[in-house]
Structure formats: structure tokens, C-alpha cells
C-alpha atoms as a PDB file:
ATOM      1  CA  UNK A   1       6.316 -11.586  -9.445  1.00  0.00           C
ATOM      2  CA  UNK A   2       6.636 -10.548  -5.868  1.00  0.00           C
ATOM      3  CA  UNK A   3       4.802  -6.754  -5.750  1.00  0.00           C
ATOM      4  CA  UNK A   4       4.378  -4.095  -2.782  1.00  0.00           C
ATOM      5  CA  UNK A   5       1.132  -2.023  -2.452  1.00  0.00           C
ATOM      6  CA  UNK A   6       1.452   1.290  -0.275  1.00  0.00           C
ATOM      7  CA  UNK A   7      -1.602   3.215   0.678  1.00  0.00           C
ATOM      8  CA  UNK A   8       0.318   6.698   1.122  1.00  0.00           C
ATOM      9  CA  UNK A   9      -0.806   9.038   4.222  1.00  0.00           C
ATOM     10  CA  UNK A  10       0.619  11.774   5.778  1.00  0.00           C
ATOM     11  CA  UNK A  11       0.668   9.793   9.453  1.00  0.00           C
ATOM     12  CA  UNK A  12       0.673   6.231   8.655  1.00  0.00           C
ATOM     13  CA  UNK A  13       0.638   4.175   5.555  1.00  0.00           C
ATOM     14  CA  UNK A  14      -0.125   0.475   4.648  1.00  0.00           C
ATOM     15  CA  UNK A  15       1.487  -2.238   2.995  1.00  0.00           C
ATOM     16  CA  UNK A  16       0.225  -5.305   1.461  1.00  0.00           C
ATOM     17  CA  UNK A  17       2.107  -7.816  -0.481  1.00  0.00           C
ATOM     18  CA  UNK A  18       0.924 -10.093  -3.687  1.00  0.00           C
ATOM     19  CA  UNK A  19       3.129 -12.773  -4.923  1.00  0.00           C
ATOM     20  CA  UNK A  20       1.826 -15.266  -7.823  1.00  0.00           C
ATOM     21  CA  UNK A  21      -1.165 -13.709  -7.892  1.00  0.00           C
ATOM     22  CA  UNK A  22      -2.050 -13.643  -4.034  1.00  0.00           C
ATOM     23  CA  UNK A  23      -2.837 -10.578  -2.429  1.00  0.00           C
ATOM     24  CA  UNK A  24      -2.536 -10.134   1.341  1.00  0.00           C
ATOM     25  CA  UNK A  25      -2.255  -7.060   4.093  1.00  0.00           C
ATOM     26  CA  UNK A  26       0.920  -6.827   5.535  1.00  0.00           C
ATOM     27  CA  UNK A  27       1.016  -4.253   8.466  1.00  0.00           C
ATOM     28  CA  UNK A  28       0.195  -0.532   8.938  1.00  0.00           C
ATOM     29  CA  UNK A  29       3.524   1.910   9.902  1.00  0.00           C
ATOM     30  CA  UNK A  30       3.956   5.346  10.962  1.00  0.00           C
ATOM     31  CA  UNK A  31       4.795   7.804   8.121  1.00  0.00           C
ATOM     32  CA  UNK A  32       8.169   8.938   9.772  1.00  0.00           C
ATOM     33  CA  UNK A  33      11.921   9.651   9.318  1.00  0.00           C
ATOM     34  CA  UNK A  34      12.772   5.828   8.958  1.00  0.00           C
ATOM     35  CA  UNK A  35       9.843   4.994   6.837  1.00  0.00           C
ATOM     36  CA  UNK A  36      12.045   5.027   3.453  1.00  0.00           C
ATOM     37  CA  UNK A  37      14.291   2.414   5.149  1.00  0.00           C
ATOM     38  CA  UNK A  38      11.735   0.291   6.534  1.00  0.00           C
ATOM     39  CA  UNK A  39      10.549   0.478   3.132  1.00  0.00           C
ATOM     40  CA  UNK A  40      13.544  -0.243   1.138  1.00  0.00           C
ATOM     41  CA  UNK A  41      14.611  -3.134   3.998  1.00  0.00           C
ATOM     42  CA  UNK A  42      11.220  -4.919   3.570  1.00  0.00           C
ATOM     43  CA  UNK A  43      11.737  -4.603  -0.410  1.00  0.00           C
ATOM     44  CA  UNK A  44      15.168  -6.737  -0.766  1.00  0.00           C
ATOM     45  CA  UNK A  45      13.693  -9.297   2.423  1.00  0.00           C
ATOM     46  CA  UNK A  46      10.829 -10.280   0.389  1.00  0.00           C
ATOM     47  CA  UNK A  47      12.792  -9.805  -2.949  1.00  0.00           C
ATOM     48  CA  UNK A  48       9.797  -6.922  -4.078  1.00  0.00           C
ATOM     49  CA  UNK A  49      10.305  -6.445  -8.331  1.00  0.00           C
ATOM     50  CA  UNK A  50       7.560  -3.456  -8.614  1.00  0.00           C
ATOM     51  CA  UNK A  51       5.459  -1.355  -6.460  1.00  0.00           C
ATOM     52  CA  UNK A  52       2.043  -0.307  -6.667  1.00  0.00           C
ATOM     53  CA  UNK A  53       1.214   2.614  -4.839  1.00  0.00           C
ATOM     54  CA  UNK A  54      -2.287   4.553  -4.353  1.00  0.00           C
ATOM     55  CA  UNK A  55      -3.143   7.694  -6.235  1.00  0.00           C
ATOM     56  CA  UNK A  56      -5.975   9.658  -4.543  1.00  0.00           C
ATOM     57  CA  UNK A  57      -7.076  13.618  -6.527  1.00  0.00           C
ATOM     58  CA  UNK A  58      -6.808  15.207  -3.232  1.00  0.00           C
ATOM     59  CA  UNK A  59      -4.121  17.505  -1.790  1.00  0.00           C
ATOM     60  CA  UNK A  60      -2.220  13.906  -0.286  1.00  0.00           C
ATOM     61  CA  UNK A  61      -1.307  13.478  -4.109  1.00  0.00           C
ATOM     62  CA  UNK A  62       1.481  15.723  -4.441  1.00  0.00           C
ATOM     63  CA  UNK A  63       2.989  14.448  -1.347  1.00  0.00           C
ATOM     64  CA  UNK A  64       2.654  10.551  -2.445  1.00  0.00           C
ATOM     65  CA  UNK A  65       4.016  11.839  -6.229  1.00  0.00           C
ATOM     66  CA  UNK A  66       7.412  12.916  -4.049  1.00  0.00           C
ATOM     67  CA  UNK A  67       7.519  10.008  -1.956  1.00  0.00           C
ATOM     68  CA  UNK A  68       7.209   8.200  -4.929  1.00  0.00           C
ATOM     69  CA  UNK A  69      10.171   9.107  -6.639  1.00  0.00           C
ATOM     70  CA  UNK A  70      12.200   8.935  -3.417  1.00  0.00           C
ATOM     71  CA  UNK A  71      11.158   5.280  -3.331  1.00  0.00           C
ATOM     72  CA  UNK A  72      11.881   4.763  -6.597  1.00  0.00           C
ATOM     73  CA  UNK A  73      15.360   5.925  -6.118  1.00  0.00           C
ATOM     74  CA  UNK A  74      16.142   4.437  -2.658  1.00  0.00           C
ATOM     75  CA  UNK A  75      14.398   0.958  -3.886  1.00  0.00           C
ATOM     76  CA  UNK A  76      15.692   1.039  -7.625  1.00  0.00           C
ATOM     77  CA  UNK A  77      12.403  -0.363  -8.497  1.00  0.00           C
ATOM     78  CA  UNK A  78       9.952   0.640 -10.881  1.00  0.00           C
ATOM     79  CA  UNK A  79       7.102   2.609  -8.687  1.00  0.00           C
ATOM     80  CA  UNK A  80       3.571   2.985 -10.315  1.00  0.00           C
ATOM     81  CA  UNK A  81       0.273   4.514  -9.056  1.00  0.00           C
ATOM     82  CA  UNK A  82      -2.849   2.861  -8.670  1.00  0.00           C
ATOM     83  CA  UNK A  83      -6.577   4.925  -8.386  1.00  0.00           C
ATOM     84  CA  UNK A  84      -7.250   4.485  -4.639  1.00  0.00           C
ATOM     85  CA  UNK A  85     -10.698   6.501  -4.799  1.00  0.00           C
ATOM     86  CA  UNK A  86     -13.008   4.477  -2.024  1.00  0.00           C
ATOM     87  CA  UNK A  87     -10.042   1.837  -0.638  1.00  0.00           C
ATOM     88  CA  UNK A  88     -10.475   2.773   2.675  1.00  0.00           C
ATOM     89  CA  UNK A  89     -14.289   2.603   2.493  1.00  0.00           C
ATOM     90  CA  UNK A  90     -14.487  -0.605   0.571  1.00  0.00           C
ATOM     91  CA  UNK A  91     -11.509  -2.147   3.521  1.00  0.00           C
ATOM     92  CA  UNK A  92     -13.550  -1.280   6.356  1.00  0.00           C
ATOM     93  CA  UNK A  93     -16.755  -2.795   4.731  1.00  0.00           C
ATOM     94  CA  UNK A  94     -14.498  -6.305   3.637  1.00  0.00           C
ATOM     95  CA  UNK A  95     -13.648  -6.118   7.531  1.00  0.00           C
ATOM     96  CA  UNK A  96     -17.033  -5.943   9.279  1.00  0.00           C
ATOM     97  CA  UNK A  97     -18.558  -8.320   6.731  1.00  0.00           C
ATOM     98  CA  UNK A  98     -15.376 -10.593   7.703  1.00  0.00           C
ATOM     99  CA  UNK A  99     -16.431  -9.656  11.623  1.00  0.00           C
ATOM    100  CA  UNK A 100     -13.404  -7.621  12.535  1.00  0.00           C
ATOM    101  CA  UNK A 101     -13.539  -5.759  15.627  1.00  0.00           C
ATOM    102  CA  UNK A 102     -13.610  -2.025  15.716  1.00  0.00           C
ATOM    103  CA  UNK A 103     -10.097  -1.689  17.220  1.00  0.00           C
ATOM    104  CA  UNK A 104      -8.722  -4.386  14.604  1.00  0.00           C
ATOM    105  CA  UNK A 105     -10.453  -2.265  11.750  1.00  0.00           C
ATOM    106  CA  UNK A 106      -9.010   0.959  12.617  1.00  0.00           C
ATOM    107  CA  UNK A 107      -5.351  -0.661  13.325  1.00  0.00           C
ATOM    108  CA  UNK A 108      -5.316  -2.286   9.729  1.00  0.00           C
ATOM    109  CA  UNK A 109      -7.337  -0.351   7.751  1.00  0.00           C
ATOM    110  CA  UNK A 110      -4.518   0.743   6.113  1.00  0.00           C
ATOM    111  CA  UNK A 111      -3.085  -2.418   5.260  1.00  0.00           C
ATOM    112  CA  UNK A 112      -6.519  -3.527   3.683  1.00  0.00           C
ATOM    113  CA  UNK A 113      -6.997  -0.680   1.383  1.00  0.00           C
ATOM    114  CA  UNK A 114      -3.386  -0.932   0.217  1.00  0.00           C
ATOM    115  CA  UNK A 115      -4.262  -5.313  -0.237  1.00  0.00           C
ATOM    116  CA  UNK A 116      -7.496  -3.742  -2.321  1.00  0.00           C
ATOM    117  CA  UNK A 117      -5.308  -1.380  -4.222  1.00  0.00           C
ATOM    118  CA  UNK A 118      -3.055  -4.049  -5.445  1.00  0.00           C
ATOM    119  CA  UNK A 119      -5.851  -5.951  -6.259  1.00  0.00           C
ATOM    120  CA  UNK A 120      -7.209  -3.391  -8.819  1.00  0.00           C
ATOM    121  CA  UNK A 121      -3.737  -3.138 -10.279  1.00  0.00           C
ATOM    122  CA  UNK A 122      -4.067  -6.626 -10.918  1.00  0.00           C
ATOM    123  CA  UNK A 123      -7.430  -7.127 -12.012  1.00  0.00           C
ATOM    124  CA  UNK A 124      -6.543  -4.204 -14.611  1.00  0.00           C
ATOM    125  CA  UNK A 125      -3.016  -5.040 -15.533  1.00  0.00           C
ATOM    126  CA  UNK A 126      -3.950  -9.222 -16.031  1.00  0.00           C
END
């Protein structure tokens, strides 16, 4: 099963991708006006069945709950959210233990705490 992992923000947001199992960043975007078709694009090019998508308790949440049904429409997948308390902590950490360099770290950030978000889903849903 081929799933997408978004970690939602107001400015940018990351993707990762796991298929069979394997988990992986995929890139960082702006949060913009063609975001939903980037989105949707990516989804049928890499044949996405489901996607995962972070659920923080802080005022981003009702934004990501509307962006999630948009997706869900636009996509016609199934969307579902994932706890993303600490992602972005936990990604930068996995990066300077991996020796990233600062500018890498901030540039992809995103896509690593939305590659440790699917992860959890996994982990929990195995």
C-alpha cells in the first residue's frame, strides 16, 4: 500500500511517502494556492491509496481539519490524522545525529517530521 504523510503548516508543509512498509521524506512545499493540486497530482503519479496527515492540539488544528477534508474530496482518498506532538523536534535530532547541515535541516525538516509521522501510523496501525 502506497501512503502519503503531510506535516500541515500554515507556510509550508512536508511530504513523505511509505510504500511496502518503507518510509522516506519526499520534499518540503509552500502552503499556497496550488498546493491542493500539487497534492492531488503527486497522489495519482505515485498511485497514493490513503493519507496520513499530522494532528497537532494547537490553534494549526482547525486549519489542517479543513484542509483535510478538501483533500479528501479533491484526492477521493481516505484522509486520516496522525498525533504529530514532538515530529519536528525528534526530525531535527534524526538529522544532526545523521550529520545534516544546518541549512539542509531547516530546508527538510518538514519532510522528516511528516517521514516520522507516517512512521507512528505504522508502528500503531501494524
Amino acid at each position: 500500500m502506497t501512503i502519503l504523510g503531510i506535516d500541515f503548516g500554515l507556510k509550508k508543509i512536508g511530504l513523505a511517502m511509505a510504500e511496502d512498509g518503507f518510509v522516506s521524506p519526499l520534499r518540503v512545499i509552500a502552503n499556497s494556492s496550488q498546493t491542493l493540486e500539487q497534492i492531488t497530482i503527486l497522489c495519482k503519479e505515485r498511485s497514493v491509496q490513503k493519507i496520513i496527515l499530522g494532528r497537532s492540539d494547537n490553534k494549526l488544528f482547525p486549519f489542517a481539519e479543513s484542509f483535510a477534508r478538501i483533500l479528501e474530496e479533491r484526492c477521493h482518498l481516505p484522509v486520516e490524522f496522525q498525533d504529530e506532538t514532538l515530529t519536528t523536534n525528534d526530525a531535527i535530532e534524526r538529522m544532526i545525529t545523521l550529520g545534516k547541515k544546518r541549512k539542509f535541516r531547516q530546508e527538510q525538516e518538514d519532510a522528516v517530521s511528516a517521514a516520522l509521522i507516517l512512521e507512528e501510523y505504522l508502528a500503531k496501525n501494524a
